[in-house]
N, C-alpha and C. Protein backbone atom coordinates (compact mmCIF):
# COMPACT_ATOMS: atom_id res chain seq x y z
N UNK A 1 13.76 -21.47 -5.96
CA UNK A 1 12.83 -20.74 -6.78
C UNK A 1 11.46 -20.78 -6.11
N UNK A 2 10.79 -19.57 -5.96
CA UNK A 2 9.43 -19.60 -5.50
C UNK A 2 8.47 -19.74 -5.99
N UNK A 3 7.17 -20.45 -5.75
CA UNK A 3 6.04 -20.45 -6.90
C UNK A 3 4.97 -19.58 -5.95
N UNK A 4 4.72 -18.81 -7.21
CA UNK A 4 3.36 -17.61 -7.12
C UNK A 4 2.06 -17.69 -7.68
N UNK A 5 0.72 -17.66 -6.96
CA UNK A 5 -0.25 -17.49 -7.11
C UNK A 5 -0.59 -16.47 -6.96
N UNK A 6 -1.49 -16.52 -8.43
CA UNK A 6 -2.27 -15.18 -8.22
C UNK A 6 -3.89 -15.29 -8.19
N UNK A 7 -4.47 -13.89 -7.64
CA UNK A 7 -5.69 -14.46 -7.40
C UNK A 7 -6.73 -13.04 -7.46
N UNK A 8 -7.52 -13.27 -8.08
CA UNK A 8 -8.26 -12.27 -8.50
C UNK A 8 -9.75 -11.79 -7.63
N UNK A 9 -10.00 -11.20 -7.50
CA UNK A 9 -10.71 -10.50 -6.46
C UNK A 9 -11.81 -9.68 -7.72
N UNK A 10 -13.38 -10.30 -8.08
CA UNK A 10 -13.86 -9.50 -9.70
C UNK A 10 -14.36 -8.42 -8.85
N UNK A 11 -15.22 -9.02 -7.52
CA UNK A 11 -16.12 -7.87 -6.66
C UNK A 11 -15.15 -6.83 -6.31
N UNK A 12 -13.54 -6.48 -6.49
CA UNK A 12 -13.37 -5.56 -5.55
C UNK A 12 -12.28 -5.33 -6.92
N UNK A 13 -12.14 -5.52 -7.87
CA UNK A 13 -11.51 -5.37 -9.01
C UNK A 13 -10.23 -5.21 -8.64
N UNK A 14 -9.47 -6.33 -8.01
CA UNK A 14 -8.37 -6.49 -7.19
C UNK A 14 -7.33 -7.86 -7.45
N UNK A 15 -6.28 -7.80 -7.89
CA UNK A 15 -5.41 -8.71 -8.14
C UNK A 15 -4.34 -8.69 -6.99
N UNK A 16 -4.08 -9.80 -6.70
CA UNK A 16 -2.92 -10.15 -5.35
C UNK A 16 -2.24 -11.19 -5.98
N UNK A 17 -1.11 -11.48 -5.79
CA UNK A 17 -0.38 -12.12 -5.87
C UNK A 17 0.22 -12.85 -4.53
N UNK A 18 0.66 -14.36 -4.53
CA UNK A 18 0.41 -15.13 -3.16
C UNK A 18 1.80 -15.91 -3.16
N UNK A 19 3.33 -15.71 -2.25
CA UNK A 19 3.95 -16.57 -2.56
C UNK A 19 3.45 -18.28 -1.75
N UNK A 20 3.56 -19.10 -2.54
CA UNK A 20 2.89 -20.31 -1.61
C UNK A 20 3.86 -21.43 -1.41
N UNK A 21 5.33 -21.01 -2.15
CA UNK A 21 5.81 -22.38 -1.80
C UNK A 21 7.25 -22.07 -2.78
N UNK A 22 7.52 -23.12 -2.87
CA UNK A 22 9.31 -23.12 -3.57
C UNK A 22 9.38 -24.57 -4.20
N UNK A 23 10.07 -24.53 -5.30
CA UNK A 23 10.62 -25.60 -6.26
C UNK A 23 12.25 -26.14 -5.72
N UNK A 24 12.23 -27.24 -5.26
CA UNK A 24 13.57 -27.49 -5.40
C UNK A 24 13.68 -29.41 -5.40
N UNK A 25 15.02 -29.33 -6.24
CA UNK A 25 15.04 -30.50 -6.71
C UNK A 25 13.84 -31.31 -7.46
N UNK A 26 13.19 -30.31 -8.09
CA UNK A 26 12.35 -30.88 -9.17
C UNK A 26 10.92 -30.93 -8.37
N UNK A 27 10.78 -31.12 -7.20
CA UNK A 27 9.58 -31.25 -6.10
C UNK A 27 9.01 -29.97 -5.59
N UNK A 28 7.99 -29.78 -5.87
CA UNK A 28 7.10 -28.33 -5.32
C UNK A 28 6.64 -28.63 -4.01
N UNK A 29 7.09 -28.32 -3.03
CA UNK A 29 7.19 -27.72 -1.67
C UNK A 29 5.92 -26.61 -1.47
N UNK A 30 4.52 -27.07 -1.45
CA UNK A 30 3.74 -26.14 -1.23
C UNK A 30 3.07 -26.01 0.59
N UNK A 31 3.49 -24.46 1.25
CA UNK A 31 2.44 -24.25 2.39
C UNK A 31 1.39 -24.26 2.32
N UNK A 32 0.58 -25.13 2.77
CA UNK A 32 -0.58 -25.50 3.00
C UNK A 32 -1.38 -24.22 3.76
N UNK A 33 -0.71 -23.91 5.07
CA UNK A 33 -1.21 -22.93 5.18
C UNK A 33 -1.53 -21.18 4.83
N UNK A 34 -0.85 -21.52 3.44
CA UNK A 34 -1.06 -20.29 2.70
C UNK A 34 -3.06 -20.04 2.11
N UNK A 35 -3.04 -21.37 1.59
CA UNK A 35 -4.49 -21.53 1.42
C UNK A 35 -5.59 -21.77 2.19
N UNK A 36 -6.86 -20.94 1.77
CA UNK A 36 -7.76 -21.27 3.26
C UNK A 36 -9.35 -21.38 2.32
N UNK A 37 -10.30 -21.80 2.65
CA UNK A 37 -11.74 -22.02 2.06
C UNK A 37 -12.73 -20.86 2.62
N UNK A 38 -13.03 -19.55 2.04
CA UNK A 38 -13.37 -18.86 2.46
C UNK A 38 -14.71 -18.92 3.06
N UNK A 39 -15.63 -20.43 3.09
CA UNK A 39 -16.56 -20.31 3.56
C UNK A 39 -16.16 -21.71 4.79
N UNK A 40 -15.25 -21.88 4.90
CA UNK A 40 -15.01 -22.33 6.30
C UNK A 40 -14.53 -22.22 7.55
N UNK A 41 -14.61 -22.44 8.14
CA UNK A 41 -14.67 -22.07 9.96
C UNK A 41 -13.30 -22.44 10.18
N UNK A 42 -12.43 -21.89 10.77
CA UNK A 42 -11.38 -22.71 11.30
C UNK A 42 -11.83 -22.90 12.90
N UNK A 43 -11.03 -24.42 12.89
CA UNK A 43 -11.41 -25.09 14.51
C UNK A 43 -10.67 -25.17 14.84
N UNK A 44 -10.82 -24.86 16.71
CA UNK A 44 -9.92 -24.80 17.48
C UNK A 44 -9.28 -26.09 17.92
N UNK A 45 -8.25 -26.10 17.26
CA UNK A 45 -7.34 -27.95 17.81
C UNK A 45 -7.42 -28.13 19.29
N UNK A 46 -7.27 -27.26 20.03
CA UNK A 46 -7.18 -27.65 21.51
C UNK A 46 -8.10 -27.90 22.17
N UNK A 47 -9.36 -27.33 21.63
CA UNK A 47 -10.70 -27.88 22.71
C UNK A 47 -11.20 -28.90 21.96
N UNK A 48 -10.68 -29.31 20.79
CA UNK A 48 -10.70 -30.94 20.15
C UNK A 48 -9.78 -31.54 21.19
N UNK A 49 -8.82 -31.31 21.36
CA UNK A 49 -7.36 -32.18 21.80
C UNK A 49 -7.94 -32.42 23.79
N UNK A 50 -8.91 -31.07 24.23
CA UNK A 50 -9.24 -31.49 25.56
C UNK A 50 -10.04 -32.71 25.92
N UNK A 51 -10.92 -32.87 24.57
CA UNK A 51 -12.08 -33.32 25.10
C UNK A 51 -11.55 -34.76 24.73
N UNK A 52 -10.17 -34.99 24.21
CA UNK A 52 -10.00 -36.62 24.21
C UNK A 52 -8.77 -36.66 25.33
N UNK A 53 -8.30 -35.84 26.27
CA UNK A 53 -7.69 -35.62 26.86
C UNK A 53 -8.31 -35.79 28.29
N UNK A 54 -9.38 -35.49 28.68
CA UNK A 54 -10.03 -35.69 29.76
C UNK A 54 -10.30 -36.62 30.41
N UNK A 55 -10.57 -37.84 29.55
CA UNK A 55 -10.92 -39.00 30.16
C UNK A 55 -9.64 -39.63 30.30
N UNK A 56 -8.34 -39.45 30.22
CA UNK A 56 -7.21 -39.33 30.92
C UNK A 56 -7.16 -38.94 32.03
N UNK A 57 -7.75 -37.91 32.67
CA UNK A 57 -7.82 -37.54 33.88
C UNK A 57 -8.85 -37.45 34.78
N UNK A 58 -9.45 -38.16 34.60
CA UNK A 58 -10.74 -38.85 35.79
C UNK A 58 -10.19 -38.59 37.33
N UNK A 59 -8.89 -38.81 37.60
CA UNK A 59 -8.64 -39.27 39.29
C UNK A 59 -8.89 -37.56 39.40
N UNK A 60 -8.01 -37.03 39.01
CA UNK A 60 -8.22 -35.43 39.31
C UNK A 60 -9.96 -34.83 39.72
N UNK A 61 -10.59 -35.48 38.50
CA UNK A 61 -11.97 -34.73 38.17
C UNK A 61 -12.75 -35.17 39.39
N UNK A 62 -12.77 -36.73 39.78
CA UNK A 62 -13.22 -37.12 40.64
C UNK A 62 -13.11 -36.48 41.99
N UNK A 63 -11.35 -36.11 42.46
CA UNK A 63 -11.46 -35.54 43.26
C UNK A 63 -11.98 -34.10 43.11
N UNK A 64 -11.74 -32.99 42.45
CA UNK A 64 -12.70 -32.18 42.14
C UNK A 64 -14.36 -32.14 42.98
N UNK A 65 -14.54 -33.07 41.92
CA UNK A 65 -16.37 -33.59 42.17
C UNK A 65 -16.70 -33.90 43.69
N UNK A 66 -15.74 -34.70 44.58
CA UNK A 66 -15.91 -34.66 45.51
C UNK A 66 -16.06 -33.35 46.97
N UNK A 67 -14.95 -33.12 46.05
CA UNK A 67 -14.69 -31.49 46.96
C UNK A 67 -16.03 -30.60 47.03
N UNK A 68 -16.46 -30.60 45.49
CA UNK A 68 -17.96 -29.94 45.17
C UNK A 68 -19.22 -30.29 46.36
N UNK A 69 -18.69 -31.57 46.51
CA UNK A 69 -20.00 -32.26 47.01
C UNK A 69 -20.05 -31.87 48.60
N UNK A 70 -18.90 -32.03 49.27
CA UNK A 70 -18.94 -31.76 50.90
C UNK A 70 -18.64 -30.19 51.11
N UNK A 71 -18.52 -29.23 50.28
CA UNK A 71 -18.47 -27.49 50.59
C UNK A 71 -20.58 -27.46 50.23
N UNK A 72 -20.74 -27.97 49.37
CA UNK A 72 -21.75 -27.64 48.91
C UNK A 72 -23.01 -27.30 50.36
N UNK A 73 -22.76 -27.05 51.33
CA UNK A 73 -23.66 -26.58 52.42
C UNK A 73 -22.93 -25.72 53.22
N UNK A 74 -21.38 -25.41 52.46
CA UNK A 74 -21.17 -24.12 52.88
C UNK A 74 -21.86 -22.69 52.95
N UNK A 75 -22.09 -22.14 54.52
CA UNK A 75 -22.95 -20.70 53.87
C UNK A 75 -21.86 -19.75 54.34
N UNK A 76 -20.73 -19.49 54.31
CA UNK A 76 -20.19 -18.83 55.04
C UNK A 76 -19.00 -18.74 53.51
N UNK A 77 -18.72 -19.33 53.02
CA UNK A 77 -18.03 -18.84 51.63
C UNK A 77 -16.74 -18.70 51.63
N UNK A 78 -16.08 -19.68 53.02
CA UNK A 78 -14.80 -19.90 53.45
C UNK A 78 -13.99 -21.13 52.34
N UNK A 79 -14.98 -22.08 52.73
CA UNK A 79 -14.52 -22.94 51.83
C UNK A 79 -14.61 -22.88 50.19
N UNK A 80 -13.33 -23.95 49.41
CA UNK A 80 -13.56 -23.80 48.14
C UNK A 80 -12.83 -25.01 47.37
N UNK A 81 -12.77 -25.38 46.01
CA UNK A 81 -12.10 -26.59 45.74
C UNK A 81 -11.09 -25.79 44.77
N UNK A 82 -10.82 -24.79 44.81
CA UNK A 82 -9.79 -24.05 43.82
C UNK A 82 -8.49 -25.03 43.11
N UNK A 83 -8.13 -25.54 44.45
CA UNK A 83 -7.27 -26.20 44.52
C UNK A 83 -7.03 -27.70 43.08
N UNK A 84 -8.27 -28.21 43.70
CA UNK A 84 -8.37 -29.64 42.87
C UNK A 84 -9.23 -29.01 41.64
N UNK A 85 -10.16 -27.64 41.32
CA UNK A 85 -10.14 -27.17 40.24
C UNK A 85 -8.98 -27.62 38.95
N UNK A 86 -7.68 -26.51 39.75
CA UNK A 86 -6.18 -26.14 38.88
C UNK A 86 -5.67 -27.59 38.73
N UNK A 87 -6.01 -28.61 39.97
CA UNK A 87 -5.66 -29.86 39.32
C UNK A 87 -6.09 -30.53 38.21
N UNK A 88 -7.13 -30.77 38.37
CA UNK A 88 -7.61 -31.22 37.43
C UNK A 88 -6.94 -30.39 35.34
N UNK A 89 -7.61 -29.39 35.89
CA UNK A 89 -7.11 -28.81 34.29
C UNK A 89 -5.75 -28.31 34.28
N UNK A 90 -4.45 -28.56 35.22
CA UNK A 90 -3.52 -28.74 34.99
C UNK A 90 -2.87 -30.60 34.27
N UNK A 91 -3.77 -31.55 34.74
CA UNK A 91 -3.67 -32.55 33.84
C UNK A 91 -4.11 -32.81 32.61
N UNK A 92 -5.36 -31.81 32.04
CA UNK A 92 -6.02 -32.03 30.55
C UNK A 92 -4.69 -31.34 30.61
N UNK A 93 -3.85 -30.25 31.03
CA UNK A 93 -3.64 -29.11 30.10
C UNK A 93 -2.01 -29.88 29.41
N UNK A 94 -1.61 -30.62 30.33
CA UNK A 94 -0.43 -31.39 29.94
C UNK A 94 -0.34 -32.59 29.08
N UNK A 95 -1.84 -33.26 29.20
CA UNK A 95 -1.73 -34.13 28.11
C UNK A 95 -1.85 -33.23 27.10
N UNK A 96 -3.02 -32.30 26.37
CA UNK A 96 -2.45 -31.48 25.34
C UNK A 96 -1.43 -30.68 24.60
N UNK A 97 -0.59 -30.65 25.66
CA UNK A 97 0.60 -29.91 25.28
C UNK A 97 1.45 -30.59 24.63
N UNK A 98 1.42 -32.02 24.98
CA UNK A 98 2.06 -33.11 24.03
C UNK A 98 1.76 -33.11 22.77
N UNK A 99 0.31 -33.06 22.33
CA UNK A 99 0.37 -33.25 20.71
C UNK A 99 -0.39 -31.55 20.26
N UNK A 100 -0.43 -30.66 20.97
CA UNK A 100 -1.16 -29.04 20.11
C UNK A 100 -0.22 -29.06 19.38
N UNK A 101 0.94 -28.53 19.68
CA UNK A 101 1.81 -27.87 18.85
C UNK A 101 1.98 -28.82 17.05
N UNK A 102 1.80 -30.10 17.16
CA UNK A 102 2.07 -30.63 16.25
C UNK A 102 0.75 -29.96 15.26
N UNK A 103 -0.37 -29.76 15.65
CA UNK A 103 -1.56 -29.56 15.01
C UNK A 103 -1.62 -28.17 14.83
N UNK A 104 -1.27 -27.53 15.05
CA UNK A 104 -0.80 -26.00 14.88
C UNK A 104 0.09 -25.62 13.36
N UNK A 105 -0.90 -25.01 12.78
CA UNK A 105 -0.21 -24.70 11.13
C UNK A 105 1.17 -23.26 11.30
C-alpha cells in the first residue's frame, strides 16, 4: 500500500499530490528523497568527499608539485606535468568512488 502526500501550492492555486513511500508490515517505509527544503541548497557530496580524500594522496601531489617546479623556466612550451596532473586526481578520484555512491540519494 502506498502513502500519499498532498501539498498545496496557495500562490499558484495548485494542489499535487506526492507518492512518498509504502506501508508494509505495519512499518511506513518513507523516501527521504521525495522531500526537499525549498530554501536549501543541495551540496555536492563529492567535492565534500575530495577534500577529505586528498590528504590521502600527498605522494602523487608532491610529485605533481615537483614537476611544476623544474618546467617552470620552460620558454619553449615543450614541457608539461600532464602526466602526474591525471595522477594525482586519478588517486582523489578512486578514493571517492569508494564511498560517493553510498551518499548519493
Amino acid at each position: 500500500m502506498w502513502v500519499y502526500v498532498e501539498e498545496e501550492d496557495t500562490a499558484k492555486g495548485v494542489k499535487e499530490t506526492h507518492r512518498v513511500g509504502c506501508k508494509r508490515s505495519g512499518v511506513l517505509l518513507i523516501h527521504l528523497s521525495s522531500f526537499h527544503m525549498a530554501d536549501e541548497e543541495p551540496v555536492d557530496q563529492k567535492q565534500l568527499l575530495e577534500e577529505t580524500c586528498k590528504p590521502k594522496c600527498v605522494k602523487p601531489l608532491f610529485e605533481y608539485q615537483a614537476c611544476v617546479k623544474r618546467i617552470q623556466g620552460d620558454e619553449t612550451g615543450h614541457k608539461h606535468c600532464t602526466g602526474q596532473y591525471f595522477d594525482y586526481w586519478q588517486c582523489v578520484d578512486k578514493c571517492v568512488a569508494l564511498k560517493l555512491f553510498d551518499k548519493l540519494k
